[in-house]
PDB file of N, CA and C in Angstrom:
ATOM      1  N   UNK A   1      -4.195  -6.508 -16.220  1.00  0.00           N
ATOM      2  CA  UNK A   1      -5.592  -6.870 -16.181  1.00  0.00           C
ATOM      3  C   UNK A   1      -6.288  -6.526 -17.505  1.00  0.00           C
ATOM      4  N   UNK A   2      -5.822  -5.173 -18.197  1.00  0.00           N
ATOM      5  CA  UNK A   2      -6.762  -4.788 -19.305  1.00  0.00           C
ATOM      6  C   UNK A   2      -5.766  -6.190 -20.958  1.00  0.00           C
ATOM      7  N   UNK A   3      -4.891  -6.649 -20.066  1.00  0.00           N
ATOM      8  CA  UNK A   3      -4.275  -7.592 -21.342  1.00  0.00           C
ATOM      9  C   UNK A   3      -5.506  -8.928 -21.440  1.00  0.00           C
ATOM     10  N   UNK A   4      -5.779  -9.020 -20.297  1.00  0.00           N
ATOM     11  CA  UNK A   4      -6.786 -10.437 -20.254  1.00  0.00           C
ATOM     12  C   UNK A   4      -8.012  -9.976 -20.774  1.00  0.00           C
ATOM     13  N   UNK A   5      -8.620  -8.642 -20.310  1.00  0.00           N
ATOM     14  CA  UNK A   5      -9.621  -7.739 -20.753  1.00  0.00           C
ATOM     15  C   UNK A   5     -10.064  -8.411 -22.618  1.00  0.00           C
ATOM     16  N   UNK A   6      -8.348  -7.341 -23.118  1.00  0.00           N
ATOM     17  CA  UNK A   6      -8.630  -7.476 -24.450  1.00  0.00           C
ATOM     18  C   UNK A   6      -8.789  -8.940 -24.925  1.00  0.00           C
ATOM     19  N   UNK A   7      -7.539  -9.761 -24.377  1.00  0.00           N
ATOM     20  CA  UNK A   7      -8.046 -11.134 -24.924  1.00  0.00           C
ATOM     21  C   UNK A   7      -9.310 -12.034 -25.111  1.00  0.00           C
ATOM     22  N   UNK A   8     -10.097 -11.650 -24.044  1.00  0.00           N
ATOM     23  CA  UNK A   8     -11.472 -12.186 -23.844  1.00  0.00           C
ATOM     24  C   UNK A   8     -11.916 -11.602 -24.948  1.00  0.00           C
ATOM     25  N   UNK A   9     -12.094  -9.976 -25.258  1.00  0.00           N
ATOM     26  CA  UNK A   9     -12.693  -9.460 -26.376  1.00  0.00           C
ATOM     27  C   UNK A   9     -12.585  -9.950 -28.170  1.00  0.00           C
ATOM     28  N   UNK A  10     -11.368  -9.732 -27.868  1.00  0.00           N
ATOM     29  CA  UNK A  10     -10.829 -10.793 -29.139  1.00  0.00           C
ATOM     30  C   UNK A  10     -10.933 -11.958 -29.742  1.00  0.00           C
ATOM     31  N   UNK A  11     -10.906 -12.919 -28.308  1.00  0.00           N
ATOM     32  CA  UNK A  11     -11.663 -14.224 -28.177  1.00  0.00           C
ATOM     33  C   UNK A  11     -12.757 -14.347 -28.453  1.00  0.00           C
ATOM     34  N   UNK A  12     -13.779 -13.608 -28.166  1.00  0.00           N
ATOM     35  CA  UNK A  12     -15.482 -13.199 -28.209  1.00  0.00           C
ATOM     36  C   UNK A  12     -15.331 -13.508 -29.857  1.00  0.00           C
ATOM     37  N   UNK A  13     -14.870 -12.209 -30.183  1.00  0.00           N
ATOM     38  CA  UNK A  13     -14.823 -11.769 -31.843  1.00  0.00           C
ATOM     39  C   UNK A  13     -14.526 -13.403 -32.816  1.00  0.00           C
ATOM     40  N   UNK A  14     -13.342 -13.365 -32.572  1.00  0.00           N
ATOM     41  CA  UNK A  14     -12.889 -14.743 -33.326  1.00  0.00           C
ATOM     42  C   UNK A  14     -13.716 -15.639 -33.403  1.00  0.00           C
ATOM     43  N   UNK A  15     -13.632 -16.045 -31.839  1.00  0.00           N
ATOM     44  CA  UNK A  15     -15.275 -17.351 -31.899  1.00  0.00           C
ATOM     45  C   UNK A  15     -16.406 -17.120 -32.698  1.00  0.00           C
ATOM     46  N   UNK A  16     -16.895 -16.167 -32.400  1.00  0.00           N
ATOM     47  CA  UNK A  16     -18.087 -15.904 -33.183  1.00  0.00           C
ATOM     48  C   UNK A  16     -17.794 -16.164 -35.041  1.00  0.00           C
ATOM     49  N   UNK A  17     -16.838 -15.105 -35.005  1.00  0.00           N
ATOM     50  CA  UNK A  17     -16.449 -15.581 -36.432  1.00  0.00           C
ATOM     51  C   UNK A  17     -16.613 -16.802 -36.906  1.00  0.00           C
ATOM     52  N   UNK A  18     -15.570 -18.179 -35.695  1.00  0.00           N
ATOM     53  CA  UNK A  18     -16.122 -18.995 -36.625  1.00  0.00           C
ATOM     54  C   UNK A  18     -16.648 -19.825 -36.568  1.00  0.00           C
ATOM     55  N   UNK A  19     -17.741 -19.509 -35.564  1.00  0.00           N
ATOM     56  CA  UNK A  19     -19.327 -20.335 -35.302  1.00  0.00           C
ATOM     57  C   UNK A  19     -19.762 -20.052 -36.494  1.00  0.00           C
ATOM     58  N   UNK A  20     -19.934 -18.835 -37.014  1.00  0.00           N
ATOM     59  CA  UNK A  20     -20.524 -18.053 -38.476  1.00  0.00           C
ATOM     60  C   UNK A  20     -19.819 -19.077 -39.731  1.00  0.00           C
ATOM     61  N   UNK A  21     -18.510 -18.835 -39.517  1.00  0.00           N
ATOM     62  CA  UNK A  21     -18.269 -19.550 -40.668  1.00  0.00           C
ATOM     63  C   UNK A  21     -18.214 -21.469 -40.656  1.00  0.00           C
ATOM     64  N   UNK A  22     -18.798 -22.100 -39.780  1.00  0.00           N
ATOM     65  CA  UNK A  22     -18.412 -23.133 -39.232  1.00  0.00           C
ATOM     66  C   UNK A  22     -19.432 -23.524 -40.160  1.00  0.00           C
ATOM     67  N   UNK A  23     -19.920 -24.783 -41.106  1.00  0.00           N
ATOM     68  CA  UNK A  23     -21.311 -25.469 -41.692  1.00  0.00           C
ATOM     69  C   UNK A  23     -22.023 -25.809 -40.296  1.00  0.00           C
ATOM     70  N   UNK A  24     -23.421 -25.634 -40.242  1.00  0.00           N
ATOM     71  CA  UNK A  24     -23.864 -26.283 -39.305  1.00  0.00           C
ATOM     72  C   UNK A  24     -24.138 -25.833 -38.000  1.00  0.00           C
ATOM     73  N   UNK A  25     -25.470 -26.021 -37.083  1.00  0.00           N
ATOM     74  CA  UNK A  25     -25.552 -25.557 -36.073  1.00  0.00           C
ATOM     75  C   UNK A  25     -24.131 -25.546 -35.104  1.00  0.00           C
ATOM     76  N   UNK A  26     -24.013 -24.976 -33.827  1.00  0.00           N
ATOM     77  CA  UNK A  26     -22.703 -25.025 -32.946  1.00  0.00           C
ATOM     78  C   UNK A  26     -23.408 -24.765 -31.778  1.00  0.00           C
ATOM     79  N   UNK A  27     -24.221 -25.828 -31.022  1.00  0.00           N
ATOM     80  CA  UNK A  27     -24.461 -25.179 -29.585  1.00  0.00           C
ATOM     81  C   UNK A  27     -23.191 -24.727 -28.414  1.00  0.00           C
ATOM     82  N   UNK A  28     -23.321 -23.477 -28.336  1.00  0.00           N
ATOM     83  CA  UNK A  28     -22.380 -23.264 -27.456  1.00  0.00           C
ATOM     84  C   UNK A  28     -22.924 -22.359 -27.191  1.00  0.00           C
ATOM     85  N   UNK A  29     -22.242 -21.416 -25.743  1.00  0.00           N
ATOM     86  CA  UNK A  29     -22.595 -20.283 -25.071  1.00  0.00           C
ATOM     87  C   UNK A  29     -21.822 -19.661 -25.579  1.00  0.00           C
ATOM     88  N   UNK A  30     -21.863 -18.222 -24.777  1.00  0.00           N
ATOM     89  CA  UNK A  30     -20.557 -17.254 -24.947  1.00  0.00           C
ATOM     90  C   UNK A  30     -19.738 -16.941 -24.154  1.00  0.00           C
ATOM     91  N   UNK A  31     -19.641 -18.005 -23.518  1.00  0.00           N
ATOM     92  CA  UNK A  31     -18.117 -17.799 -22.643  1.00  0.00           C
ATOM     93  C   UNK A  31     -17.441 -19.283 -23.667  1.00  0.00           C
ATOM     94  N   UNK A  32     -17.977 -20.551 -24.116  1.00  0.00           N
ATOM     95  CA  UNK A  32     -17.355 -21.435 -24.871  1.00  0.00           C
ATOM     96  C   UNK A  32     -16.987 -20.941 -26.371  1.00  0.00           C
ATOM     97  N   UNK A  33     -17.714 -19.938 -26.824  1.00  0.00           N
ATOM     98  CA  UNK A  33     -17.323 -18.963 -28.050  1.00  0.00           C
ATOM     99  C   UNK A  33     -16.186 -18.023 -27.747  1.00  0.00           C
ATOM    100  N   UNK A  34     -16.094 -17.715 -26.468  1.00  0.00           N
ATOM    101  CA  UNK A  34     -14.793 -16.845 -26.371  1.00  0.00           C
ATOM    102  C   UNK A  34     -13.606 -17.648 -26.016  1.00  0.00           C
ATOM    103  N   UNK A  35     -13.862 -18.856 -25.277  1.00  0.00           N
ATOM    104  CA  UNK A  35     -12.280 -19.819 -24.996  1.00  0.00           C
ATOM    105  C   UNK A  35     -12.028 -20.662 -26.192  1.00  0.00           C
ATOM    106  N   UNK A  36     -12.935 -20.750 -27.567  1.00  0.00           N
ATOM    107  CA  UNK A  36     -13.173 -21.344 -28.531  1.00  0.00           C
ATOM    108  C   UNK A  36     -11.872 -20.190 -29.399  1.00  0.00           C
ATOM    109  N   UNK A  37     -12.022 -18.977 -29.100  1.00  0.00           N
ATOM    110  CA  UNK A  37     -11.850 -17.654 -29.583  1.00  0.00           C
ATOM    111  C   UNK A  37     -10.199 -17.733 -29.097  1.00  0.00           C
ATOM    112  N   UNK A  38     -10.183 -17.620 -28.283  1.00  0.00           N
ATOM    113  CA  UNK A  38      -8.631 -17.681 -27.537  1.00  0.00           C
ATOM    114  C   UNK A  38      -7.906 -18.970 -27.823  1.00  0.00           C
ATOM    115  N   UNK A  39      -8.412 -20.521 -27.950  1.00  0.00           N
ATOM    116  CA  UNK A  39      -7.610 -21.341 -27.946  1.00  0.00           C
ATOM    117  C   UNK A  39      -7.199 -22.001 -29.465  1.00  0.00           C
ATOM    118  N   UNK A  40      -8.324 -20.950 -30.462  1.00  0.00           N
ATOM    119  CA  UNK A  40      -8.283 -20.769 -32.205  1.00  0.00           C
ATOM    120  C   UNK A  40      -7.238 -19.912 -31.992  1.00  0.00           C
ATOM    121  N   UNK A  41      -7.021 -18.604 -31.497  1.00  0.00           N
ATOM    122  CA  UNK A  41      -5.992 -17.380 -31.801  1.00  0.00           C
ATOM    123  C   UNK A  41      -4.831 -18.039 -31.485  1.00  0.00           C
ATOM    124  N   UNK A  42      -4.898 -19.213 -29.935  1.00  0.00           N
ATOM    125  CA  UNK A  42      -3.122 -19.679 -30.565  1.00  0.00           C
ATOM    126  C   UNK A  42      -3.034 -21.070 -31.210  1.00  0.00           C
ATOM    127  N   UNK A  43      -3.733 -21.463 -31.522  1.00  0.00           N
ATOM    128  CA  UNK A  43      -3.731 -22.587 -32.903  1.00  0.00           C
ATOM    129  C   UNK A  43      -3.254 -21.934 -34.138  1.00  0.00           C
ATOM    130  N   UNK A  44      -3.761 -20.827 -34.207  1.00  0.00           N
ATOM    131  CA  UNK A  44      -3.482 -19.593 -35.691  1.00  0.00           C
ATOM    132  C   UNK A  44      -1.988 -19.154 -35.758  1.00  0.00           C
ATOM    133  N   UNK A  45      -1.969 -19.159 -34.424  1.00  0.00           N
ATOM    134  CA  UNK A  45      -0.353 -18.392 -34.109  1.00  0.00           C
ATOM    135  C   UNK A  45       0.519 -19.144 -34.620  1.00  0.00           C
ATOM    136  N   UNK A  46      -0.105 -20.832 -33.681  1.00  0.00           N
ATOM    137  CA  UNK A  46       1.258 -21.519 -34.177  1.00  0.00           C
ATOM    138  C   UNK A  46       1.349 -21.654 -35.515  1.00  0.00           C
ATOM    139  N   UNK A  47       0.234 -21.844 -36.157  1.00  0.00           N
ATOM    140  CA  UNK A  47       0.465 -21.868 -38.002  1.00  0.00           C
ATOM    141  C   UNK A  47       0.960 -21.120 -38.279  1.00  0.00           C
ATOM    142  N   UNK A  48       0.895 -19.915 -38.093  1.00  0.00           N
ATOM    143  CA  UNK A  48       1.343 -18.163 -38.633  1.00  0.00           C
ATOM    144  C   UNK A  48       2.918 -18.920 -38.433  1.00  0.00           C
ATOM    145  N   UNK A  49       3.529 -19.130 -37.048  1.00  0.00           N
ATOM    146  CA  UNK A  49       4.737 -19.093 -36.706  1.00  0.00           C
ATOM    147  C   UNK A  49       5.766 -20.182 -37.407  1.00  0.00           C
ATOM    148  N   UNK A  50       4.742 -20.821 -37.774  1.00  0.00           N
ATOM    149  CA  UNK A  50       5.743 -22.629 -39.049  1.00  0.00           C
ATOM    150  C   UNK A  50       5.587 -21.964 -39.925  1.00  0.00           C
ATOM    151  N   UNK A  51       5.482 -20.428 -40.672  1.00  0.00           N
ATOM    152  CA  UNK A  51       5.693 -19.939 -42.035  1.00  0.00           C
ATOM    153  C   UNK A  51       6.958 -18.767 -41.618  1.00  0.00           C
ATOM    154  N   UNK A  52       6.207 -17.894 -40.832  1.00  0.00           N
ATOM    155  CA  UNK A  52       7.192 -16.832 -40.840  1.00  0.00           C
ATOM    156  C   UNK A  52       7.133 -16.382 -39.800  1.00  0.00           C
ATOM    157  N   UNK A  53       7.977 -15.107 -39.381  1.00  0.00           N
ATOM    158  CA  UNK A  53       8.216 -14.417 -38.125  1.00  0.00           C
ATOM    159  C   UNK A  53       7.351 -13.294 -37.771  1.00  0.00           C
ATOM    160  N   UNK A  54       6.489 -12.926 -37.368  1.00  0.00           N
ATOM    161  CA  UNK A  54       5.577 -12.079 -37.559  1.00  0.00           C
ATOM    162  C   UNK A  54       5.545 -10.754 -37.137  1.00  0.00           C
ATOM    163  N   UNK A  55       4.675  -9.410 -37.164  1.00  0.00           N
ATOM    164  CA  UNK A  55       5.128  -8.575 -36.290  1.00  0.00           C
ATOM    165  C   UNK A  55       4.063  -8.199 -34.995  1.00  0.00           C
ATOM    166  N   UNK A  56       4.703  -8.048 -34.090  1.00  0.00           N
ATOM    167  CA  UNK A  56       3.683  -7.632 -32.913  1.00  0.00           C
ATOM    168  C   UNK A  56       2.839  -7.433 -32.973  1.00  0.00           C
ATOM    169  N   UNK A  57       1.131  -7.327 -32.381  1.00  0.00           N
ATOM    170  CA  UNK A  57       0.507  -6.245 -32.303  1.00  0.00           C
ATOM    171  C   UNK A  57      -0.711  -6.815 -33.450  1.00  0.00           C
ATOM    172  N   UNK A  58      -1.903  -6.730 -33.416  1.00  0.00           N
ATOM    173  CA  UNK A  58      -2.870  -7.037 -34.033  1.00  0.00           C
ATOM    174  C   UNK A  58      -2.638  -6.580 -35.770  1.00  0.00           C
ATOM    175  N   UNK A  59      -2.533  -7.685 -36.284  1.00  0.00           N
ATOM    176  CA  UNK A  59      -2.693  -7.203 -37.897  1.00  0.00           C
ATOM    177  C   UNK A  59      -3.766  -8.184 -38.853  1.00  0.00           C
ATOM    178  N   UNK A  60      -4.472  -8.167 -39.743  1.00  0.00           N
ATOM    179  CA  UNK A  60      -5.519  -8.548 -40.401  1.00  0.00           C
ATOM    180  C   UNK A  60      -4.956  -9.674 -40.591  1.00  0.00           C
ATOM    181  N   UNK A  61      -3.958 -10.199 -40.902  1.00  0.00           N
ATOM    182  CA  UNK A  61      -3.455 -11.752 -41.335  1.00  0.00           C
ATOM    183  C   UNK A  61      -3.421 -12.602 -40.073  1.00  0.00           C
ATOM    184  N   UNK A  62      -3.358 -12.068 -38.929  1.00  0.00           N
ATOM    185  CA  UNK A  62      -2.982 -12.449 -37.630  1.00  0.00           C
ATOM    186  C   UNK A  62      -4.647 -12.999 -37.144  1.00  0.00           C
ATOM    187  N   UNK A  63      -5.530 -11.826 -37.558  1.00  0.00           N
ATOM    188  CA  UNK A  63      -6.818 -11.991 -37.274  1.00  0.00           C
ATOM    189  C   UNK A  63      -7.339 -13.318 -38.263  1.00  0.00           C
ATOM    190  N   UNK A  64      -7.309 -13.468 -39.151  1.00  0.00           N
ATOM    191  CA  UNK A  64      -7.882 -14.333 -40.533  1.00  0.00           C
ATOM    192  C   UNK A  64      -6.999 -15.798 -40.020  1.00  0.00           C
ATOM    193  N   UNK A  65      -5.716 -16.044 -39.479  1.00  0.00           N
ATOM    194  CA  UNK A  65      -5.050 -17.131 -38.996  1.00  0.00           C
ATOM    195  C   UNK A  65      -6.040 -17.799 -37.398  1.00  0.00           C
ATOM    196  N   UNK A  66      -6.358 -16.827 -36.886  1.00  0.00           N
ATOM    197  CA  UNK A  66      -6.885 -17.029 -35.610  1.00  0.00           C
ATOM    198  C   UNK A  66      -8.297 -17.503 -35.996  1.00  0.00           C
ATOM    199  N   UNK A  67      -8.941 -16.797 -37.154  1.00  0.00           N
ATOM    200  CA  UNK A  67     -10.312 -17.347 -37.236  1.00  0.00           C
ATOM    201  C   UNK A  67     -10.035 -18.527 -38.031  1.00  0.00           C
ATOM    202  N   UNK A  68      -9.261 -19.250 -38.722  1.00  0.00           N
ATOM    203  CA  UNK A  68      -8.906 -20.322 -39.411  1.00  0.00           C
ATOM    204  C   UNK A  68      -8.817 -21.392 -37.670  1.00  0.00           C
ATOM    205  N   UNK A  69      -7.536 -20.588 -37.386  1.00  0.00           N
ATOM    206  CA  UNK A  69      -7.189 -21.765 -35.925  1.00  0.00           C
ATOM    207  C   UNK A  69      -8.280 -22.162 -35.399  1.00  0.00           C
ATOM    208  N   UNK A  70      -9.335 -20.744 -35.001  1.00  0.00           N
ATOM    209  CA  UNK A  70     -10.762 -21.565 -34.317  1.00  0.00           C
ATOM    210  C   UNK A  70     -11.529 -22.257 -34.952  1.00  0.00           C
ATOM    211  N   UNK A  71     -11.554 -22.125 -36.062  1.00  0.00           N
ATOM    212  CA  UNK A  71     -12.654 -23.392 -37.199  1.00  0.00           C
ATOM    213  C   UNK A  71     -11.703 -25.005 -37.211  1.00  0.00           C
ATOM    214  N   UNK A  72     -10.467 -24.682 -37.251  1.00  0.00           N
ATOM    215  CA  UNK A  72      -9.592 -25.615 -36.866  1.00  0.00           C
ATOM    216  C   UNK A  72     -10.012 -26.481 -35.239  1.00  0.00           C
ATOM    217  N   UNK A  73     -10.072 -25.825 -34.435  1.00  0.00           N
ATOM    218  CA  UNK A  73     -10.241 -26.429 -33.063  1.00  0.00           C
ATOM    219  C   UNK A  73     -11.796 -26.213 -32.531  1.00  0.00           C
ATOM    220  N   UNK A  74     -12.856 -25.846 -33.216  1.00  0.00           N
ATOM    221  CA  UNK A  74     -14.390 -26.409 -33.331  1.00  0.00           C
ATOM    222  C   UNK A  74     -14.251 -27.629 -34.197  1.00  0.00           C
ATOM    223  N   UNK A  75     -13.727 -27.773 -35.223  1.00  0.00           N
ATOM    224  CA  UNK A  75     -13.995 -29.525 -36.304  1.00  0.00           C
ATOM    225  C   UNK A  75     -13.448 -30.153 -35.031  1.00  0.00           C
ATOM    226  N   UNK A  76     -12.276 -30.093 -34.849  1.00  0.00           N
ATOM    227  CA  UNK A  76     -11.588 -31.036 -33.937  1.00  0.00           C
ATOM    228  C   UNK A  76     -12.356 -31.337 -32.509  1.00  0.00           C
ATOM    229  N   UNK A  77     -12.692 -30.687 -32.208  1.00  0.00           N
ATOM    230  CA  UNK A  77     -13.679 -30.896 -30.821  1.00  0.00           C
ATOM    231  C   UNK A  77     -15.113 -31.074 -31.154  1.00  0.00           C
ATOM    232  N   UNK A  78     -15.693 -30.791 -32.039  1.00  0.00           N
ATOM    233  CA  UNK A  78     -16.949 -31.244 -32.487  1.00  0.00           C
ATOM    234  C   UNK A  78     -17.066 -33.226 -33.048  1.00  0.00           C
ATOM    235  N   UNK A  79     -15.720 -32.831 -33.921  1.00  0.00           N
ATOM    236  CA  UNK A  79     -15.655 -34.143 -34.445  1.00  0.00           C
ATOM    237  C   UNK A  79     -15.262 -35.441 -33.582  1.00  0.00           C
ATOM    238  N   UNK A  80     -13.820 -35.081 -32.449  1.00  0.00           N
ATOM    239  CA  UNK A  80     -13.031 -36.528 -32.217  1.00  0.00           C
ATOM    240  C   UNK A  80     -13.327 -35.804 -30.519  1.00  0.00           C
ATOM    241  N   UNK A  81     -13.802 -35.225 -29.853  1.00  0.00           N
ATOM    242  CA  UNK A  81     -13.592 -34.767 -28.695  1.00  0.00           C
ATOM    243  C   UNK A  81     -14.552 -35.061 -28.277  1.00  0.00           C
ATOM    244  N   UNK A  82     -15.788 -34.138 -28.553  1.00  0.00           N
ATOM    245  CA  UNK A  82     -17.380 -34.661 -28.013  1.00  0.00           C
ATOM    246  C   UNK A  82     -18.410 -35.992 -28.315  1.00  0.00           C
TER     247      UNK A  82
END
């Protein structure tokens, strides 16, 4: 339970990140900033994972891939989705 816990938290974080870094207003709430957050962290992953093998466990490159993945999957759903 505290694994879904953290993910939501993480999710929160990320999203926000990259509403911030996104050009341009982003109406959304904060539950769509946190599944924005979670479904960027494995967009990030899979990029991270077509370079190299990574290591477990939260690390700053892991974080910076995830906020890329979510600016990645806000264009994409802002742009060809909505």
């Amino acid at each position: 339970m505290m694994n879904f816990v953290w993910m939501v938290i993480v999710g929160l974080i990320v999203g926000a990140l990259a509403r911030f870094f996104y050009p341009g207003a982003v109406p959304m709430g904060w539950i769509g900033t946190a599944v924005l957050g979670v479904v960027g962290s494995l967009v990030g992953g899979f990029i991270g994972s077509l370079f190299s093998r990574g290591k477990a466990g939260i690390q700053p490159a892991g974080i910076a891939l995830s906020v890329i993945g979510a600016i990645v999957t806000l264009f994409v759903y802002l742009n060809f989705v909505k």
